[in-house]
N, C-alpha and C. Protein backbone atom coordinates (compact mmCIF):
# COMPACT_ATOMS: atom_id res chain seq x y z
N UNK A 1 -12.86 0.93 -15.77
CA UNK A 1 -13.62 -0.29 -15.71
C UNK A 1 -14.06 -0.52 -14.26
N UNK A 2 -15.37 -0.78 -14.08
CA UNK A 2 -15.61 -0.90 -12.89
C UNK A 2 -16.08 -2.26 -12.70
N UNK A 3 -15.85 -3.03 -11.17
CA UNK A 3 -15.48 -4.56 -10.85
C UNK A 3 -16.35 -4.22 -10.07
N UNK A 4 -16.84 -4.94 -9.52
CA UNK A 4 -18.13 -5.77 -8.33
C UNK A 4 -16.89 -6.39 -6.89
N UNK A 5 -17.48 -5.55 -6.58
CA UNK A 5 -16.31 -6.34 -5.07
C UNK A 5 -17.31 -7.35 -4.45
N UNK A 6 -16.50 -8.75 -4.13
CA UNK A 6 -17.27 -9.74 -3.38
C UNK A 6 -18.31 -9.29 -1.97
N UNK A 7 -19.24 -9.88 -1.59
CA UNK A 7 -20.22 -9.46 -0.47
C UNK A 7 -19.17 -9.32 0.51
N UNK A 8 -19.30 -8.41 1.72
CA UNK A 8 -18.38 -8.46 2.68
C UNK A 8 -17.26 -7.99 2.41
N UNK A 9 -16.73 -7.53 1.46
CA UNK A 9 -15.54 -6.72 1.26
C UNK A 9 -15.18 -6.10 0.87
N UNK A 10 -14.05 -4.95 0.50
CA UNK A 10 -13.41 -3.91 0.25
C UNK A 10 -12.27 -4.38 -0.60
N UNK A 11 -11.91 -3.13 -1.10
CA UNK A 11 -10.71 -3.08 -1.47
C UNK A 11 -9.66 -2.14 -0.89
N UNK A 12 -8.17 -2.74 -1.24
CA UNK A 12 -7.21 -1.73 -1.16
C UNK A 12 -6.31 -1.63 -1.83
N UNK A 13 -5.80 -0.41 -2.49
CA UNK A 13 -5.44 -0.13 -3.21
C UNK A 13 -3.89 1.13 -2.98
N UNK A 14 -3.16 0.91 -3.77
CA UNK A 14 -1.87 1.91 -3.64
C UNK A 14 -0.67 1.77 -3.98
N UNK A 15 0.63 2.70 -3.79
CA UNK A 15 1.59 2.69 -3.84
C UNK A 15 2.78 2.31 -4.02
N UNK A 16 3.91 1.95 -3.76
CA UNK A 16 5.00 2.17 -3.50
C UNK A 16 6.28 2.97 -4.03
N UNK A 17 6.89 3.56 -3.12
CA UNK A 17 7.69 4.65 -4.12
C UNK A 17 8.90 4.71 -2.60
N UNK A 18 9.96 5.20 -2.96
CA UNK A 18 10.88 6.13 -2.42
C UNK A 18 11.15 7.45 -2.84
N UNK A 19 10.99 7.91 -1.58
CA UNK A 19 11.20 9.48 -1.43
C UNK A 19 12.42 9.68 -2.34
N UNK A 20 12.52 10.67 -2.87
CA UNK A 20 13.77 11.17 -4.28
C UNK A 20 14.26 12.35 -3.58
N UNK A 21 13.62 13.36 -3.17
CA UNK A 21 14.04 14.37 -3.01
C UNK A 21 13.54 14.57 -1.57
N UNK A 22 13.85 16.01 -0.63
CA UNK A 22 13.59 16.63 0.29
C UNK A 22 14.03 15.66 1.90
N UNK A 23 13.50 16.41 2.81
CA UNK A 23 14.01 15.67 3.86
C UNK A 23 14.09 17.13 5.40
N UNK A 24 15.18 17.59 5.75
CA UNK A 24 15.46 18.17 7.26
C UNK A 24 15.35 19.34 6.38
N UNK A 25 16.31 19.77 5.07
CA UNK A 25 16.27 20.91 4.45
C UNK A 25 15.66 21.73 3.66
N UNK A 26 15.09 20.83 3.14
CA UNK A 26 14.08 20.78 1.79
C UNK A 26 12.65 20.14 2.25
N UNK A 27 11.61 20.58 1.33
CA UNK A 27 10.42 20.18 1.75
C UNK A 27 10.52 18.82 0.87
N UNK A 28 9.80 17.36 1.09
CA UNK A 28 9.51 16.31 0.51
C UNK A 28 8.55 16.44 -0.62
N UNK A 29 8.68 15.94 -1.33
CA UNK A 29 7.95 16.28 -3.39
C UNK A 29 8.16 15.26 -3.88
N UNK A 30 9.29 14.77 -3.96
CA UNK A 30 9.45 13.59 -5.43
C UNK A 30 9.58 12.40 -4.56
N UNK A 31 9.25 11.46 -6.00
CA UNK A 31 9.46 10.21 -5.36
C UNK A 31 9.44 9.32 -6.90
N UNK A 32 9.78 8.37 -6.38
CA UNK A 32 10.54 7.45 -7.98
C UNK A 32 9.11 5.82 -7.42
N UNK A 33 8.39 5.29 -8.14
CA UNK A 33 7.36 4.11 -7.42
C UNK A 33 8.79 2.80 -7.93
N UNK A 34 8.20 2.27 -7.03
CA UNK A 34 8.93 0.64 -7.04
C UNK A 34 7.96 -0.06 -7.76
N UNK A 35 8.67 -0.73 -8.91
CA UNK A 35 7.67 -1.82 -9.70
C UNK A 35 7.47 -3.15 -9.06
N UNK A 36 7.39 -4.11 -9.36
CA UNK A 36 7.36 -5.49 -9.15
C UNK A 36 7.88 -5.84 -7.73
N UNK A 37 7.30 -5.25 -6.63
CA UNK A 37 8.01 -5.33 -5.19
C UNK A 37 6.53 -6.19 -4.47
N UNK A 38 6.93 -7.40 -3.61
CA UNK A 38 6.09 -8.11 -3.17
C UNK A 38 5.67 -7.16 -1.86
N UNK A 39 4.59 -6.89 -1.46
CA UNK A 39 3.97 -6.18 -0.11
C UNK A 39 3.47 -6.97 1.07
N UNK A 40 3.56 -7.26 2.03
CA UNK A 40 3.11 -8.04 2.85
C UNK A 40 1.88 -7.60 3.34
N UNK A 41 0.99 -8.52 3.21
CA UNK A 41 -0.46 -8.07 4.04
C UNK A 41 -0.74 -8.85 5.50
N UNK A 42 -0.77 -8.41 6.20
CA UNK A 42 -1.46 -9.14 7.24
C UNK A 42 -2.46 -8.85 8.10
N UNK A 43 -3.53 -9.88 9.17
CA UNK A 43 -4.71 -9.33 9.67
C UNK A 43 -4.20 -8.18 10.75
N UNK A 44 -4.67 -7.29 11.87
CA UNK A 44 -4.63 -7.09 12.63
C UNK A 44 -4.22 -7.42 13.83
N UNK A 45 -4.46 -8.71 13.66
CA UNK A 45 -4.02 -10.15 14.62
C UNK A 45 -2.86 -10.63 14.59
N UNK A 46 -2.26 -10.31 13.46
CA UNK A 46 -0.81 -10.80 12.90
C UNK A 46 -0.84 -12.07 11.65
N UNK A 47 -1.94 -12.25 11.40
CA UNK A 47 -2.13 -13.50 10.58
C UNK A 47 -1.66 -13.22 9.16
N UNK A 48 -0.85 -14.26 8.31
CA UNK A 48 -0.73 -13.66 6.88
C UNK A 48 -1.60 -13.43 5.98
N UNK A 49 -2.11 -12.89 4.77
CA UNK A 49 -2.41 -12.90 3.98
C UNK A 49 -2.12 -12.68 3.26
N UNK A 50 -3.05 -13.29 1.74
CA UNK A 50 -2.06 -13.52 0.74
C UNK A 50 -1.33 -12.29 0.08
N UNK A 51 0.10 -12.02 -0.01
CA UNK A 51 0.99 -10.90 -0.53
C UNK A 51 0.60 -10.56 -2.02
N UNK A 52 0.35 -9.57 -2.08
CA UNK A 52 0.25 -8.82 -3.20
C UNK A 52 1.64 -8.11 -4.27
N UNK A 53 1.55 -7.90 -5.39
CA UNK A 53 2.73 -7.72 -5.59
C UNK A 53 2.40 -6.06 -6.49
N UNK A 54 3.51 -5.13 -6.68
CA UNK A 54 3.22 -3.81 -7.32
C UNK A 54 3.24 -4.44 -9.04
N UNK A 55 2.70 -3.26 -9.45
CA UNK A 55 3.05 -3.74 -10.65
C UNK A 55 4.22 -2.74 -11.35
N UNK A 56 3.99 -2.85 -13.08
CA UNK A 56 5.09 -1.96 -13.45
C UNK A 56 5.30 -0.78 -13.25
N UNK A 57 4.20 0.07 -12.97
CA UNK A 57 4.00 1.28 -12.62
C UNK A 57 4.42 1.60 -10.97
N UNK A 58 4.06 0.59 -10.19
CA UNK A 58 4.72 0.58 -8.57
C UNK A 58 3.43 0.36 -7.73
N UNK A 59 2.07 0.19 -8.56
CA UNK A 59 0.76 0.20 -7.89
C UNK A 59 0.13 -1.22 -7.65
N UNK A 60 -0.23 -1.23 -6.70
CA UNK A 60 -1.04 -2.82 -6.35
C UNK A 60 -2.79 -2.47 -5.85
N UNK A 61 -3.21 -3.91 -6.46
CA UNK A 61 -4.90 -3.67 -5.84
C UNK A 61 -5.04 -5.04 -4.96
N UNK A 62 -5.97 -5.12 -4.31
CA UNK A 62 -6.10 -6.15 -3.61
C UNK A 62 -7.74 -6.50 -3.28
N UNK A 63 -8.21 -7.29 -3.50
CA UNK A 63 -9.95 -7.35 -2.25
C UNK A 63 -9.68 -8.03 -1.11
N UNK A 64 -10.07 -7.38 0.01
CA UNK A 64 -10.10 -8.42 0.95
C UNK A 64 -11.49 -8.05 2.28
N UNK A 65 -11.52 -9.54 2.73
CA UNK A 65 -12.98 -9.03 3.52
C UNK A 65 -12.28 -7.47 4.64
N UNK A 66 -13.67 -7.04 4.94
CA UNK A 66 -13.97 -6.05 5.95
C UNK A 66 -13.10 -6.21 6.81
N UNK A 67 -12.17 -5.47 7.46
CA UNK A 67 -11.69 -5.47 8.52
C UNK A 67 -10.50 -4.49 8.97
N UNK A 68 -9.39 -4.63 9.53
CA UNK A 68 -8.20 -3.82 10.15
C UNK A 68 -6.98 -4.83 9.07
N UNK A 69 -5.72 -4.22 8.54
CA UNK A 69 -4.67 -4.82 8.04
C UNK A 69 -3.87 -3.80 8.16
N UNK A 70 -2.69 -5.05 8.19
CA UNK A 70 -1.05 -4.19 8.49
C UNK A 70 -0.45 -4.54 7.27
N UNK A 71 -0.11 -3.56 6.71
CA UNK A 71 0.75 -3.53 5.80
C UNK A 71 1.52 -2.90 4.98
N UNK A 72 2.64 -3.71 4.35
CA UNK A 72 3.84 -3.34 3.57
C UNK A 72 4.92 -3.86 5.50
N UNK A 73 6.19 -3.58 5.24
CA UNK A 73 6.95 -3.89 6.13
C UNK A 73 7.24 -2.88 7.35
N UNK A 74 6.41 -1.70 6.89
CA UNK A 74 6.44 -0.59 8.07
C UNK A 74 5.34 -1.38 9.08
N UNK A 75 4.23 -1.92 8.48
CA UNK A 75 3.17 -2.32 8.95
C UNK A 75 2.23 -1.68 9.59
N UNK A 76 1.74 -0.69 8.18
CA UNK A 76 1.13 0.58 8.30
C UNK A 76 -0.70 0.17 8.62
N UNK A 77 -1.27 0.70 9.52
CA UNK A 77 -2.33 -0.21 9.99
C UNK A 77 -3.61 0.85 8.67
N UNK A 78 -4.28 -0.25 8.32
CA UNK A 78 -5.40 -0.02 7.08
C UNK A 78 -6.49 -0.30 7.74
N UNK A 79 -7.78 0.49 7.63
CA UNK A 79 -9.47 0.03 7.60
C UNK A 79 -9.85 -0.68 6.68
N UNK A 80 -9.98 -1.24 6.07
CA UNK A 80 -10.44 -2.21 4.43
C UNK A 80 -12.76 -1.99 4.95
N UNK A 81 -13.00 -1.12 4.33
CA UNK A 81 -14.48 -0.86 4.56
C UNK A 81 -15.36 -1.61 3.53
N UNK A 82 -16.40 -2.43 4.08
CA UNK A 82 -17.57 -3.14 3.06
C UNK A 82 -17.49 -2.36 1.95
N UNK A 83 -17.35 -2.82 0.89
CA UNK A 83 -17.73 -2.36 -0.21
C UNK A 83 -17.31 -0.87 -0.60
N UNK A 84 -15.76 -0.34 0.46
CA UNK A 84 -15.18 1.05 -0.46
C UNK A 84 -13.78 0.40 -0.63
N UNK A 85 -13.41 1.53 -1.03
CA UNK A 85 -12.10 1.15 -1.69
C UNK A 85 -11.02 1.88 -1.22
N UNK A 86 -9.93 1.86 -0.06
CA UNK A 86 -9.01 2.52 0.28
C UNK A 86 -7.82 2.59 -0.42
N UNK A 87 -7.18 3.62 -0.20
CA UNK A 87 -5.61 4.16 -1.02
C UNK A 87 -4.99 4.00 -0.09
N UNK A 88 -3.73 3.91 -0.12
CA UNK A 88 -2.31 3.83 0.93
C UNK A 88 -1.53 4.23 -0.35
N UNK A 89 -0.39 4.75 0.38
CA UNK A 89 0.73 5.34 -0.41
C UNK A 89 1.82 4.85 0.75
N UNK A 90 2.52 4.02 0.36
CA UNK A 90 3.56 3.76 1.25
C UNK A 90 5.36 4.12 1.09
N UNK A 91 6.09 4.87 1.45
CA UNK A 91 6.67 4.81 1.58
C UNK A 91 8.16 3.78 1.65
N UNK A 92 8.05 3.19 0.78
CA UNK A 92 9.08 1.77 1.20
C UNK A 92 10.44 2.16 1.39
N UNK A 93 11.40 3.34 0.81
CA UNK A 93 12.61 4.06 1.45
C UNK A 93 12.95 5.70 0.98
N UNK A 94 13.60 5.91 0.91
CA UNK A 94 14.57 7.34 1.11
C UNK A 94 15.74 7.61 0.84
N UNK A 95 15.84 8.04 -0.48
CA UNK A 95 17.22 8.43 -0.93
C UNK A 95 18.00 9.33 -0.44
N UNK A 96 19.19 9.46 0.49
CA UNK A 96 19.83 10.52 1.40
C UNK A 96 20.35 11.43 0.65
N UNK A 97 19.45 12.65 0.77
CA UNK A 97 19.49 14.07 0.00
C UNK A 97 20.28 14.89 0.81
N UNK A 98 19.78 15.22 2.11
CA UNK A 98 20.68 16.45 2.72
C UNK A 98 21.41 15.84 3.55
């Protein structure tokens, strides 16, 4: 299904999961997504915006105008581009394998 993003903005779109497997010994592969986990968005500036939440699957969407955002709690820095649509895959932890 395809949506109409508001004038001036983008979307973003993605993730959350913990690493399952690999690490120092092993190469990294699996990962288990986090469902219903709130994500923090904020501007570039540090300003909040409004938190998004994963869903059952562990995936969240969001629109927000054009600009730079930090987010999830690593505060992984995002482009949000007029009218495309970015992926993030975030990392939220790491199950100690080796």
């Amino acid at each position: 299904m395809e949506v109409k993003l508001p004038e001036g903005s983008g979307a973003l779109v993605g993730i959350c999961y913990v690493q399952s497997y690999g690490g120092k010994l092993k190469p990294a592969g699996g990962f288990h997504a986090v469902p219903m986990l709130e994500v923090p968005v904020t501007s570039a500036a540090g300003k909040p915006v409004t938190p998004v939440q994963t869903d059952t699957a562990g995936y969240f969407a969001i629109s927000l105008p054009a600009g730079s955002y930090l987010v999830g709690n690593q505060r992984v820095e995002v482009k949000v581009d007029n009218g495309k649509t970015s992926f993030i895959p975030l990392r939220v932890g790491k199950r100690m394998v080796d």
